[in-house]
Protein backbone atom coordinates (compact mmCIF):
# COMPACT_ATOMS: atom_id res chain seq x y z
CA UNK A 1 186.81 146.69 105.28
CA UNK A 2 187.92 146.95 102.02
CA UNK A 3 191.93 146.80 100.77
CA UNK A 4 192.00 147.30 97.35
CA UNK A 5 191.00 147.19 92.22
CA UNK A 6 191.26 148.86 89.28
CA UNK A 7 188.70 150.17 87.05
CA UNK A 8 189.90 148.82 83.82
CA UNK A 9 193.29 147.22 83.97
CA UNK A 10 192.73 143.81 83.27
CA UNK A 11 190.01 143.83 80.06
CA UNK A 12 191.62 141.46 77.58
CA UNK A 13 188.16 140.23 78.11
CA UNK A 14 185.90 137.88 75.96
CA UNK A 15 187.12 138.19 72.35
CA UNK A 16 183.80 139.27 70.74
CA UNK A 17 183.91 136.39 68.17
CA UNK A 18 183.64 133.54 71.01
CA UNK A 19 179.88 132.97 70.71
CA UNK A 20 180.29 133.06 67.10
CA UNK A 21 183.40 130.66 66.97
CA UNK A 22 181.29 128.25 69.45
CA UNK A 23 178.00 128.66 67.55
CA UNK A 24 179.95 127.79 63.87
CA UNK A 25 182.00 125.05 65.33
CA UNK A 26 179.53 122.82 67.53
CA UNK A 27 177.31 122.69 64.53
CA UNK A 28 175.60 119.37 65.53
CA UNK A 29 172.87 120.24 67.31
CA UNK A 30 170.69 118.53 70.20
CA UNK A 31 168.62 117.33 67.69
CA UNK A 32 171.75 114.88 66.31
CA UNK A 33 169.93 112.27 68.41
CA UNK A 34 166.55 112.00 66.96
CA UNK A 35 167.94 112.01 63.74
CA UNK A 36 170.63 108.76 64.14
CA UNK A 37 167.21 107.15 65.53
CA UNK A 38 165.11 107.85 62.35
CA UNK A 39 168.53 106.50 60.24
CA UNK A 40 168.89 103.84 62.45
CA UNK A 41 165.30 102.99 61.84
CA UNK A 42 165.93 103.40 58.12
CA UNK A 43 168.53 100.68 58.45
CA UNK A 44 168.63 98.50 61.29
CA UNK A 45 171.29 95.73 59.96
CA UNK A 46 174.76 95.37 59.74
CA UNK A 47 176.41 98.44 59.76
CA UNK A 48 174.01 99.93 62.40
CA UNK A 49 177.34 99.98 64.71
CA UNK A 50 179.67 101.75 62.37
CA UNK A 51 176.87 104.51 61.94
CA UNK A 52 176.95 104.97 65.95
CA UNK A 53 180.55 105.20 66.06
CA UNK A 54 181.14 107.64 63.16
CA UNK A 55 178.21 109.63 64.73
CA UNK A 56 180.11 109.34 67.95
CA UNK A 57 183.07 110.83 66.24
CA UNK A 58 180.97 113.45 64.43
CA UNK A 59 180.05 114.68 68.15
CA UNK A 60 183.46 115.55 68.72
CA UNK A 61 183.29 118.54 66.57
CA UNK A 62 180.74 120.21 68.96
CA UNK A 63 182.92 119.37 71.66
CA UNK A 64 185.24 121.94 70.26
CA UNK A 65 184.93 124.90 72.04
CA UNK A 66 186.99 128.29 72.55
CA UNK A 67 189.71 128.05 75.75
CA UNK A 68 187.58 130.65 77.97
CA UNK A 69 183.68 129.98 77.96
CA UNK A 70 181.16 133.15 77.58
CA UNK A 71 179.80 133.59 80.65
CA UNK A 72 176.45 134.54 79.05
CA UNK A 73 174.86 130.99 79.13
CA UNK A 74 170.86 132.20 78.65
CA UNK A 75 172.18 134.10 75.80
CA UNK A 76 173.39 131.22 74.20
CA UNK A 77 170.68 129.12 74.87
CA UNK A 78 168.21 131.58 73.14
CA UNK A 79 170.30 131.92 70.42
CA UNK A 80 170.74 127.99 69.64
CA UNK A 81 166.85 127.33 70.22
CA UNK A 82 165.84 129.81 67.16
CA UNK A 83 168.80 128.23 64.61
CA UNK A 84 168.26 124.77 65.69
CA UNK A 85 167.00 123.94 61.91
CA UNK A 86 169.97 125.92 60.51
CA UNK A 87 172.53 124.35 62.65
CA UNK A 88 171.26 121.32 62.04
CA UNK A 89 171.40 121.52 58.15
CA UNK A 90 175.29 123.41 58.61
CA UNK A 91 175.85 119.70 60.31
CA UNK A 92 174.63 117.52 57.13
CA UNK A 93 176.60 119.78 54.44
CA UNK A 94 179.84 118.71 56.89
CA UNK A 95 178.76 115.13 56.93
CA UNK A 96 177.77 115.14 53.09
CA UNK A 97 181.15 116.75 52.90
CA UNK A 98 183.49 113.93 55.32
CA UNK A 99 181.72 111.48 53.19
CA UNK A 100 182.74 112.87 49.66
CA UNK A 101 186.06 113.03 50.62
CA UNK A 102 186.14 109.10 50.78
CA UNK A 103 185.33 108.81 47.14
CA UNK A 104 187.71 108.11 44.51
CA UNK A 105 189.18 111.46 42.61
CA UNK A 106 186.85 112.10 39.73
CA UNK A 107 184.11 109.74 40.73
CA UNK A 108 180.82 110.03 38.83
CA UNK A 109 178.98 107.79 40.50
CA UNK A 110 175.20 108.39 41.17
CA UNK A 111 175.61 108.40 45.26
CA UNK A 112 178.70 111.40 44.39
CA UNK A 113 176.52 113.08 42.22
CA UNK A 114 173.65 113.05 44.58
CA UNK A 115 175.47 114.18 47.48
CA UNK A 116 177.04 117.18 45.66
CA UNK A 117 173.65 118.37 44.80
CA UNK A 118 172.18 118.15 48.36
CA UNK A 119 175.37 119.87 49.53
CA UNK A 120 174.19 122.36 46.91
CA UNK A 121 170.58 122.40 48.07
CA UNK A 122 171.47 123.11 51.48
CA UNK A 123 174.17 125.31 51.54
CA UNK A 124 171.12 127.69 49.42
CA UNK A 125 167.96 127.31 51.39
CA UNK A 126 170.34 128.24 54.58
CA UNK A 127 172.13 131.57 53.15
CA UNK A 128 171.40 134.12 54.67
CA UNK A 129 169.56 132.71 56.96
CA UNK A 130 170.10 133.77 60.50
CA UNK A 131 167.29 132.36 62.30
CA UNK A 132 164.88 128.94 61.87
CA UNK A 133 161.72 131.41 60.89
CA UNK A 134 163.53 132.76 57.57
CA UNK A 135 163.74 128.88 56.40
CA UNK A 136 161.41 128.54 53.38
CA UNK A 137 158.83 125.02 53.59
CA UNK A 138 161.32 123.87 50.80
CA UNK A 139 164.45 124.19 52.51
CA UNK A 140 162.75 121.61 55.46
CA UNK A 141 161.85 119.25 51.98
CA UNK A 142 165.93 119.71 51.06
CA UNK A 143 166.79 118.88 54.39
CA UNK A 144 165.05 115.53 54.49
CA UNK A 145 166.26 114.56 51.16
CA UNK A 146 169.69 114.96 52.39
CA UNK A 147 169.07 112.79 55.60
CA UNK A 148 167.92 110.38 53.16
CA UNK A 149 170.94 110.22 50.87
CA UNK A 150 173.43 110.78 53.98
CA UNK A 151 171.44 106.95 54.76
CA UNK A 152 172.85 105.64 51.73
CA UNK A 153 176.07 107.10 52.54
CA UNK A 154 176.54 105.82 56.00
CA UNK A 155 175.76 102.29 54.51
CA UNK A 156 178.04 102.67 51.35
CA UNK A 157 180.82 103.92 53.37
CA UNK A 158 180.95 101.48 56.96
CA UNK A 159 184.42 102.02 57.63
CA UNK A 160 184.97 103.26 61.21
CA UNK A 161 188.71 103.17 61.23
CA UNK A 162 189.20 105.46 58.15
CA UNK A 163 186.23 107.94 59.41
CA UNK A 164 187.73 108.22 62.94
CA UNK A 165 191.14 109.13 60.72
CA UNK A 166 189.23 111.86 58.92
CA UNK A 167 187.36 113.21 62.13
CA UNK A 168 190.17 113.86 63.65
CA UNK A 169 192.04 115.29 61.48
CA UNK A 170 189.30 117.88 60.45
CA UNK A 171 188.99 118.64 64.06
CA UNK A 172 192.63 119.40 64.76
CA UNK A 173 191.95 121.60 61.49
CA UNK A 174 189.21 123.09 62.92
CA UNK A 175 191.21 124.10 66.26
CA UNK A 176 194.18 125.36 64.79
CA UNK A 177 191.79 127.92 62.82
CA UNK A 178 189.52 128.66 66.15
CA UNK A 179 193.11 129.81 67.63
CA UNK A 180 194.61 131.59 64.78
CA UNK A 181 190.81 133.56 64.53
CA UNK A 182 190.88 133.96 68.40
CA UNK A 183 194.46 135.64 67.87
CA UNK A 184 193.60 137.74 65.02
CA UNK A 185 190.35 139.00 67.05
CA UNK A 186 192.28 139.85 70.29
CA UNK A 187 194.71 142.09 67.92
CA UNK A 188 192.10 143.75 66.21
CA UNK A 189 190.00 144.72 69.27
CA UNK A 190 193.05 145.86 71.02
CA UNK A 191 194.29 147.97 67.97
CA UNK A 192 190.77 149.83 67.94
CA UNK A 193 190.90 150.35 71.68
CA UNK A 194 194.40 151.86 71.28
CA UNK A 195 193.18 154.49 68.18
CA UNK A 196 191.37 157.63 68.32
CA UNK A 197 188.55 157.65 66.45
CA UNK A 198 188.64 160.09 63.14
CA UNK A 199 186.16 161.84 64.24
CA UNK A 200 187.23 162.25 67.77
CA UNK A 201 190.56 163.74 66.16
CA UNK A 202 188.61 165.88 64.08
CA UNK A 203 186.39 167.75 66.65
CA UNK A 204 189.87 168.25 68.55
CA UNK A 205 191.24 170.41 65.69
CA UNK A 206 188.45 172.25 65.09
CA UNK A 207 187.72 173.01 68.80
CA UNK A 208 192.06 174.07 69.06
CA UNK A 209 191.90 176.29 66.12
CA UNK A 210 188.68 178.23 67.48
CA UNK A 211 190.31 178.07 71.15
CA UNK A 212 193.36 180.22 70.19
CA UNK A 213 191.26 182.26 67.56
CA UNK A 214 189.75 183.81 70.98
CA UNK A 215 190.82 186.98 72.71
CA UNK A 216 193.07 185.93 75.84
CA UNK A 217 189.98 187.37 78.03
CA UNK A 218 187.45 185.11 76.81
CA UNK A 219 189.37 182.39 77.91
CA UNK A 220 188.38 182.55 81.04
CA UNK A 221 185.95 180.41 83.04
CA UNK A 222 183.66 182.07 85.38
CA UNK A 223 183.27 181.47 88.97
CA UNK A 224 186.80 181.13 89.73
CA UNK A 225 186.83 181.84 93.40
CA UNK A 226 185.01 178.33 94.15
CA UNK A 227 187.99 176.42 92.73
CA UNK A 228 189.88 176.39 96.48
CA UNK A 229 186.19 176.39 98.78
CA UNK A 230 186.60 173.28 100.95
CA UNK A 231 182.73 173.34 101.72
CA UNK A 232 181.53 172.70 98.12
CA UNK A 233 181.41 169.26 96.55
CA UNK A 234 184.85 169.08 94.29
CA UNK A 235 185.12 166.44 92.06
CA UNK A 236 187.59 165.60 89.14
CA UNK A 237 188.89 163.50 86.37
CA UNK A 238 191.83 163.16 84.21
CA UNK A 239 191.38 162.97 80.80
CA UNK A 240 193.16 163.54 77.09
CA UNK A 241 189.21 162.99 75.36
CA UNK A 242 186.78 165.61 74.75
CA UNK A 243 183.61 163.55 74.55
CA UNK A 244 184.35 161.19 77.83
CA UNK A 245 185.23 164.25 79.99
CA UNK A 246 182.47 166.02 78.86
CA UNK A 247 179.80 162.98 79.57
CA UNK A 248 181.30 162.37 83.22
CA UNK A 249 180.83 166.14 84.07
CA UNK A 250 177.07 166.56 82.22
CA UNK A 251 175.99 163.43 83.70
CA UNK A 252 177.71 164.54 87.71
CA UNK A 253 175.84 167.75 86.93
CA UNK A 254 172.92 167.11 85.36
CA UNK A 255 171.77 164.36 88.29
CA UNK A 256 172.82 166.09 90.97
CA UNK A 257 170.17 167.89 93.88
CA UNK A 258 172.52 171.32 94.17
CA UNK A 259 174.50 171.39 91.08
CA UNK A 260 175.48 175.11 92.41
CA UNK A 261 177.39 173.34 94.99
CA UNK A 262 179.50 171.23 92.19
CA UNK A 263 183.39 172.04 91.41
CA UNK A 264 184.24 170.00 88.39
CA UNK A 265 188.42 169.64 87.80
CA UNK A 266 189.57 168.47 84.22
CA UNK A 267 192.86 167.75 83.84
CA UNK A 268 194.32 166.91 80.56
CA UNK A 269 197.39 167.07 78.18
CA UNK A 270 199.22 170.23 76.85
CA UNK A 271 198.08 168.71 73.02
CA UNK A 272 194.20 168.55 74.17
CA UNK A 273 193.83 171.79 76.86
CA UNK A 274 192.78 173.99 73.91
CA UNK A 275 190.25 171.23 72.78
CA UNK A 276 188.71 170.75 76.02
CA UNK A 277 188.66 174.53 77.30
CA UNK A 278 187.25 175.17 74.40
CA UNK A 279 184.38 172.72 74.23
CA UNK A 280 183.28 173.72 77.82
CA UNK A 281 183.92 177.38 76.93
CA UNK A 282 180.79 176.44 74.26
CA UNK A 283 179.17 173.71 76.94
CA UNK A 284 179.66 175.43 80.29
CA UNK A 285 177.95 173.04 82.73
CA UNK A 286 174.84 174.75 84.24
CA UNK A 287 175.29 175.99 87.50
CA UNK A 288 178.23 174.13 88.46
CA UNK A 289 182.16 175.71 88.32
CA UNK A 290 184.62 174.14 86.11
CA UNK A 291 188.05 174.17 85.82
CA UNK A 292 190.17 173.00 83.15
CA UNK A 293 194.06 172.43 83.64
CA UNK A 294 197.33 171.34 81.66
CA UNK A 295 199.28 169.13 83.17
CA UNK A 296 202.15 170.57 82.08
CA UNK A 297 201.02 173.42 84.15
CA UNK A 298 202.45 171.74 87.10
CA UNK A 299 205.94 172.38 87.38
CA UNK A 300 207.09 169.76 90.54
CA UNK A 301 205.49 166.94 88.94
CA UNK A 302 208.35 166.68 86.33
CA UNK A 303 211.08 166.30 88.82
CA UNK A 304 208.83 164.26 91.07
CA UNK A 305 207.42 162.13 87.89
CA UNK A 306 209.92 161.90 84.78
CA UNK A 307 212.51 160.38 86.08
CA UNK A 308 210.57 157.54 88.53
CA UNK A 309 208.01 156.30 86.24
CA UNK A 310 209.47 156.51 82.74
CA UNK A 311 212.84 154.34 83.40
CA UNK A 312 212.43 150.81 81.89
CA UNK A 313 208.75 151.42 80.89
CA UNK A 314 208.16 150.61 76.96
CA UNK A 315 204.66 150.77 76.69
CA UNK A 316 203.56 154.60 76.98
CA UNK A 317 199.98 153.75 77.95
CA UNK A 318 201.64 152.46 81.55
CA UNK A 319 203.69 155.44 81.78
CA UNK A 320 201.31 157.83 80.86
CA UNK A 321 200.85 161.01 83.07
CA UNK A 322 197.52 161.19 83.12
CA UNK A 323 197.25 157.65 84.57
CA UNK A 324 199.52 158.01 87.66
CA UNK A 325 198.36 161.89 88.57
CA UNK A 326 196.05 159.90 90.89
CA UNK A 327 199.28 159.77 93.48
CA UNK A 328 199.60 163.61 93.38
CA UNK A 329 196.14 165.01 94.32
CA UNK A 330 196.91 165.98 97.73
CA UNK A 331 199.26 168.43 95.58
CA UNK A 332 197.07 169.33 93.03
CA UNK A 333 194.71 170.52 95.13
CA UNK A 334 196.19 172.02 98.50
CA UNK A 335 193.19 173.94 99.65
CA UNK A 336 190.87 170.78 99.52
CA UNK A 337 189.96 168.04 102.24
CA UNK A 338 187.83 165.76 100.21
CA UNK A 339 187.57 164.69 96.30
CA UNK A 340 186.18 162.36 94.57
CA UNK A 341 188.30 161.40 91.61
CA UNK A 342 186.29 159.60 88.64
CA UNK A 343 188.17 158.00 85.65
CA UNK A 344 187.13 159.00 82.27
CA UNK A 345 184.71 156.20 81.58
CA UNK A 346 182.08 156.05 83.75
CA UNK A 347 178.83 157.75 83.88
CA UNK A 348 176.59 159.13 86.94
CA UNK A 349 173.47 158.20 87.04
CA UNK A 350 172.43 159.25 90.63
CA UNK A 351 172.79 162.34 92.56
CA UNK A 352 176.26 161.47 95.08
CA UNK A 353 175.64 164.16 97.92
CA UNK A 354 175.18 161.04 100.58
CA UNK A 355 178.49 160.00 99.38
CA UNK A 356 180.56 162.91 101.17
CA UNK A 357 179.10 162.10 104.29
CA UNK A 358 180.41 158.53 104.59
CA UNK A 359 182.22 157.48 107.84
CA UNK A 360 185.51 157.15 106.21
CA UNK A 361 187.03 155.48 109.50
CA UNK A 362 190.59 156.94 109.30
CA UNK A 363 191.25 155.82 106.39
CA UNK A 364 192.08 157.60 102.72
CA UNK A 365 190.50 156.27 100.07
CA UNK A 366 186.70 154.81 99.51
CA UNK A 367 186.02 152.52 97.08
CA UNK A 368 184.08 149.51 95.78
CA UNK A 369 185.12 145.67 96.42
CA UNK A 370 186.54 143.67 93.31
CA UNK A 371 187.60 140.59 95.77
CA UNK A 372 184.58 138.28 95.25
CA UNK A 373 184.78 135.11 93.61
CA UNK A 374 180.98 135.39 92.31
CA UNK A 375 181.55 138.72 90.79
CA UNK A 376 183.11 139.44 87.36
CA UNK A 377 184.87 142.03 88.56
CA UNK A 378 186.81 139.46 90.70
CA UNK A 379 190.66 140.33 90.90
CA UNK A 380 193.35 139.01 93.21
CA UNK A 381 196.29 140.75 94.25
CA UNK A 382 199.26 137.56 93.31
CA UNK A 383 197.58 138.42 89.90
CA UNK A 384 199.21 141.96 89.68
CA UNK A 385 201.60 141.43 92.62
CA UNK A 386 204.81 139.47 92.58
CA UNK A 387 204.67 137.10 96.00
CA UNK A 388 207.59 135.27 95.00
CA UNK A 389 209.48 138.12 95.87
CA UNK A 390 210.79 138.31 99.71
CA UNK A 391 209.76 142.32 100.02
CA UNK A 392 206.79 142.17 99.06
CA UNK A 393 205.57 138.62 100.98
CA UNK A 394 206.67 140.29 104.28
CA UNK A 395 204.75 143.19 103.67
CA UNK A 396 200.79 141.88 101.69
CA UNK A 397 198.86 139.11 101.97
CA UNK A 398 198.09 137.80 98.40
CA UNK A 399 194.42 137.29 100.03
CA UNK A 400 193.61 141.03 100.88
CA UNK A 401 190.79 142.25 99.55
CA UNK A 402 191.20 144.24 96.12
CA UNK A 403 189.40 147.39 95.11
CA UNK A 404 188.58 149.22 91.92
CA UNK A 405 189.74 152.87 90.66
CA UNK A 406 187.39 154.64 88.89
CA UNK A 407 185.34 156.43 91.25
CA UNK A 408 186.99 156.60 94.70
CA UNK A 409 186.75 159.34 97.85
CA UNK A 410 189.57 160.60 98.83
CA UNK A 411 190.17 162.13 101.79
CA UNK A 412 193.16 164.22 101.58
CA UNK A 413 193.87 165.60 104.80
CA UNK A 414 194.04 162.49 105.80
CA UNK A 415 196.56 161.46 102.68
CA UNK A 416 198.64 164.55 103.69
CA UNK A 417 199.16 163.01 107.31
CA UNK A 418 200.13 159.95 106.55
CA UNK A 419 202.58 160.73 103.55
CA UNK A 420 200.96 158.50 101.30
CA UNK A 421 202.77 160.05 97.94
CA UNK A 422 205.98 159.68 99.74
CA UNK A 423 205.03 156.14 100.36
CA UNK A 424 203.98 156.03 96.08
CA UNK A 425 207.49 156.83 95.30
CA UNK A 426 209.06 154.13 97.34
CA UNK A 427 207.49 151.48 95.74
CA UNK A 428 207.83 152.64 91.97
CA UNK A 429 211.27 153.14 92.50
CA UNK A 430 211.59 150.00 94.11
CA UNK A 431 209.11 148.01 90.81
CA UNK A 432 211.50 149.81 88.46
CA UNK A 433 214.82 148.02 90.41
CA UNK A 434 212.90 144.53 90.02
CA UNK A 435 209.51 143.17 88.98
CA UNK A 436 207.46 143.23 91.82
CA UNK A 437 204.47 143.88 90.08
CA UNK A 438 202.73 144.33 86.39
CA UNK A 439 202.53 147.44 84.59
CA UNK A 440 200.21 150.25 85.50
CA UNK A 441 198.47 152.20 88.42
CA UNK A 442 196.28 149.26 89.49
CA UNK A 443 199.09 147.38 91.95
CA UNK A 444 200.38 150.51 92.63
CA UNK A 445 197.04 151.99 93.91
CA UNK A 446 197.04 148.23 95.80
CA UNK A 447 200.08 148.46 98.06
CA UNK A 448 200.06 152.60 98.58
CA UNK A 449 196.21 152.21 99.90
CA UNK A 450 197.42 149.22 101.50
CA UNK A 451 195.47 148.68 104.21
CA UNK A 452 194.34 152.47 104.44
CA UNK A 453 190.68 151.90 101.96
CA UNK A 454 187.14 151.70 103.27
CA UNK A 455 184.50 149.52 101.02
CA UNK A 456 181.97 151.35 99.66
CA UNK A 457 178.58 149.58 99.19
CA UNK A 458 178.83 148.36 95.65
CA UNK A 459 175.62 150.20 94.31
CA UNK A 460 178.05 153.04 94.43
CA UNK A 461 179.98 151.86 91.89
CA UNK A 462 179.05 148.90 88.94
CA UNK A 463 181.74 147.26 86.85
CA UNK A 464 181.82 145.57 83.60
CA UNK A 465 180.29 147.73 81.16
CA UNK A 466 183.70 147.60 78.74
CA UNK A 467 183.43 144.11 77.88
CA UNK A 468 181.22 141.29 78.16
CA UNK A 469 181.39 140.64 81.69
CA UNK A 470 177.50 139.46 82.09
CA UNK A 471 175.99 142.40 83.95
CA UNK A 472 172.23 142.84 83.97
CA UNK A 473 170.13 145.61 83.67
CA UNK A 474 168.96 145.67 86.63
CA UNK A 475 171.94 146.18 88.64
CA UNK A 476 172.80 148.87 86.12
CA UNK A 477 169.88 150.64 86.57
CA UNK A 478 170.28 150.51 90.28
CA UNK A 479 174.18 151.65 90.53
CA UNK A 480 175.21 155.47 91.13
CA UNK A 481 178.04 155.34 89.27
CA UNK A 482 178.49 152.87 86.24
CA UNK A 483 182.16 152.28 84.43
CA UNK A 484 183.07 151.17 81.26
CA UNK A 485 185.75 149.17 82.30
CA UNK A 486 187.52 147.49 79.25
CA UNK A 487 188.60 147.99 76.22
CA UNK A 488 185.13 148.49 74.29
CA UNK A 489 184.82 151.89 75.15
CA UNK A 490 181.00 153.51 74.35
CA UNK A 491 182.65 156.24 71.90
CA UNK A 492 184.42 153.45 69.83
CA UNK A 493 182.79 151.55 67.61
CA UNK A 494 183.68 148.00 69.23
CA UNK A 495 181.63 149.32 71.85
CA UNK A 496 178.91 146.76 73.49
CA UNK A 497 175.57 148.26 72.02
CA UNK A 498 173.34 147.55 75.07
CA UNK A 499 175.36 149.37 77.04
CA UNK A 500 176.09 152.70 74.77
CA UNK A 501 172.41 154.33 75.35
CA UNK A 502 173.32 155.25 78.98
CA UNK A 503 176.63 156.80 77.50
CA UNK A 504 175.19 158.45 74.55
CA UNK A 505 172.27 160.24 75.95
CA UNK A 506 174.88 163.06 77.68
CA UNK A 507 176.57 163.47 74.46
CA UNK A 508 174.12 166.08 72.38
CA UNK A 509 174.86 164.68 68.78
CA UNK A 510 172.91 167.95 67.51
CA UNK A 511 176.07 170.01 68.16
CA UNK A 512 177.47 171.25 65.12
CA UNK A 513 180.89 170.53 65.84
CA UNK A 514 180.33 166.58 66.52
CA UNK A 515 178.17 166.87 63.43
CA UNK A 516 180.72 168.63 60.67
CA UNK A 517 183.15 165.71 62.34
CA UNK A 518 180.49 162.98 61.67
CA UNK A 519 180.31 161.93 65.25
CA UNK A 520 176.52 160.12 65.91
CA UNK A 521 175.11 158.02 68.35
């Protein structure tokens, strides 16, 4: 039994420059050791010691690492054996450099001079470099002649006290950048996420200004009298983007045994209805019925909606429409038993007729399983849910078992019965009185399908595809239904590129509208 996550609420998820932060900063590489050896072998006297410890301090610089760890270990591995050599020379140019600064202002002496033209040397045969293979056979020669003066260095400058000063100070440096970077990152990618595309905005002008250049008449989609059949396979999602609607309904269609059976529902915005009618006006979806709708079309939901949801929410992405239509469906579609609602960014990549005939047990809604530990899709509900507070303690146990939206079966005769968008309203009136829980539809979905969801094996459904969460091919490959949970949508350009093909090959990129708007794979 399954009791409830969210397909992409929580994504703040890897900032995209970690690997690169880690790989830059923990220049000294695992070859560090077998150099000190061959130094220490160069000079085994006196200040033998005093090169340990500054090496020791050295060492702390790799130790500096960004707060959350990439979870992609092998790929990090791979990448640090082929630009060993490279991060190994990046690691003398710092030392050359830590050194320099313990020379008197304007020294000329011949150990200065030497070290400023290894520095030289190096920082050369390593640009543009991005693995060991494009090093030249001189740039190896460079890098032992700047071993060999960094030997005359360590023995010219002995001091450990006034090193371990200068280490740590270019490491506190060092962090204080890595965070600033890390902050500047996290804005950027969420600033992308949060604009449409040019091109996206483009193709919706040009499909609105040929959508109400047509005759009333030929705005018609065929096949209308499917829209209420409860014997047919309905499915639907809610979207204000052209391109993602269209991809979840050609790729529902397109692998599906009887697509004559399929009833696709779009919902969007009264700004992007012409957009979308048009485009599937153009792109009618084989044999399968579609219907396209405007939300504004639905005349209880601003009474029901307005009022509830948009007191004391300043951020418009949590009190979007679109986003908590979910809680009305039984409404939206009174003729209907069953749906299956998918969010805008997955794809289908298997045929879902066996999923209408799942035992649904009583219960309302079917989804996949985010509650465990060894998954990346991993939530808890005390991380949405406010425990502290009396009402909601008596009523949830912060240890239920969370489940994702973005593709869930409904069954709605079963929703009807038990009041369940009665039961909605109760608690968003109550999380507007007093924070009982974050932001969005994700805890709400939590405590209305309290109790009342069924877990769905979770090839059904694969998570993670919006940020770097670590899933493999494989299990990709294998899944029904995969979601591009996160902010790195596939139809932005801070998309992950691995995972864009399975996106992009429903999106026909020969269409002359996506091409006059620039829009390519």
């Amino acid at each position: 039994m399954l009791e409830i996550t969210e397909n992409g609420t929580k994504y703040e998820n890897q900032d995209g420059d970690n690997q690169f932060q880690h790989r830059e900063i923990s220049s000294m590489s695992g070859e560090k050791k077998q150099l000190n050896q061959e130094i220490v072998q160069q000079d085994q006297n006196a200040h033998s010691q005093s090169r340990k410890v500054i090496d020791g301090k050295i060492k702390q610089l790799k130790d500096v690492k960004p707060n959350r760890a990439v979870p992609h270990d092998q790929n990090v591995q791979n990448m640090r054996k082929v630009t060993e050599r490279i991060n190994e020379m990046k690691d003398q140019v710092v030392r050359a450099k830590l050194y320099l600064s313990f020379t008197p202002p304007g020294s000329k002496s011949n150990l200065v001079k030497e070290l400023k033209l290894r520095i030289k040397e190096v920082e050369r045969a390593i640009s543009g470099a991005t693995k060991d293979s494009d090093l030249s056979r001189s740039a190896l020669q460079r890098m032992r002649n700047m071993e060999s003066s960094l030997s005359k260095a360590s023995r010219a400058y002995p001091d450990c006290s006034s090193m371990t000063t200068k280490l740590r100070s270019m490491t506190q440096n060092t962090e204080e950048q890595v965070r600033s970077q890390k902050k500047q990152v996290s804005y950027l990618f969420h600033l992308a996420a949060s604009t449409t595309p040019k091109g996206l905005h483009c193709l919706s002008m040009q499909l609105t200004a040929e959508y109400f250049a047509l005759d009333p008449k030929e705005r018609q989609f065929p096949n209308q009298q499917k829209l209420h059949d409860p014997e047919l396979y309905h499915y639907a999602v809610f979207s204000d983007n052209v391109l993602a609607s269209t991809v979840v309904v050609n790729s529902t269609v397109s692998t599906a045994m009887e697509p004559e059976k399929i009833v696709f529902h779009v919902v969007t915005d009264s700004l992007n209805f012409p957009a979308v009618s048009m485009w599937f006006l153009l792109n009618p979806p084989g044999k399968a019925t579609i219907q396209v709708q405007s939300i504004e079309s639905f005349d209880w939901l601003s009474t029901k909606y307005h009022a509830a949801l948009r007191q004391n929410c300043s951020d418009p992405r949590y009190a979007s429409e679109l986003n908590h239509l979910r809680f009305y469906l039984p409404e939206i579609f009174p003729a209907l038993n069953k749906i299956v609602l998918f969010d805008h960014d997955v794809v289908v990549q298997k045929d879902l007729t066996r999923l209408w005939s799942i035992n649904m047990k009583g219960k309302v809604n079917a989804a996949v399983e985010t509650c465990h530990k060894s998954e990346t899709s991993f939530h808890r509900m005390d991380a949405f849910i406010n425990f502290s507070d009396p009402f909601v303690a008596k009523r949830f146990h912060a240890d239920a078992c969370t489940w994702a939206f973005g593709m869930n079966l409904f069954d709605l005769q079963e929703w009807r019965r038990q009041n369940l968008t009665t039961v909605y309203h109760k608690y968003l009136q109550l999380g507007n009185k007093r924070p009982l829980w974050v932001a969005g539809s994700l805890p709400l979905g939590w405590v209305t399908f309290y109790k009342k969801t069924v877990a769905l094996d979770r090839r059904w459904h694969m998570l993670g595809l919006g940020y770097e969460s670590g899933v493999v091919r494989a299990d990709i490959d294998r899944a029904a239904v995969i979601h591009y949970d996160g902010i790195m949508k596939p139809w932005l350009d801070i998309g992950i590129g691995r995972h864009k093909g399975y996106w992009s090959k429903y999106v026909n990129y020969e269409d002359s509208h996506l091409q006059r708007c620039n829009i390519h794979a």
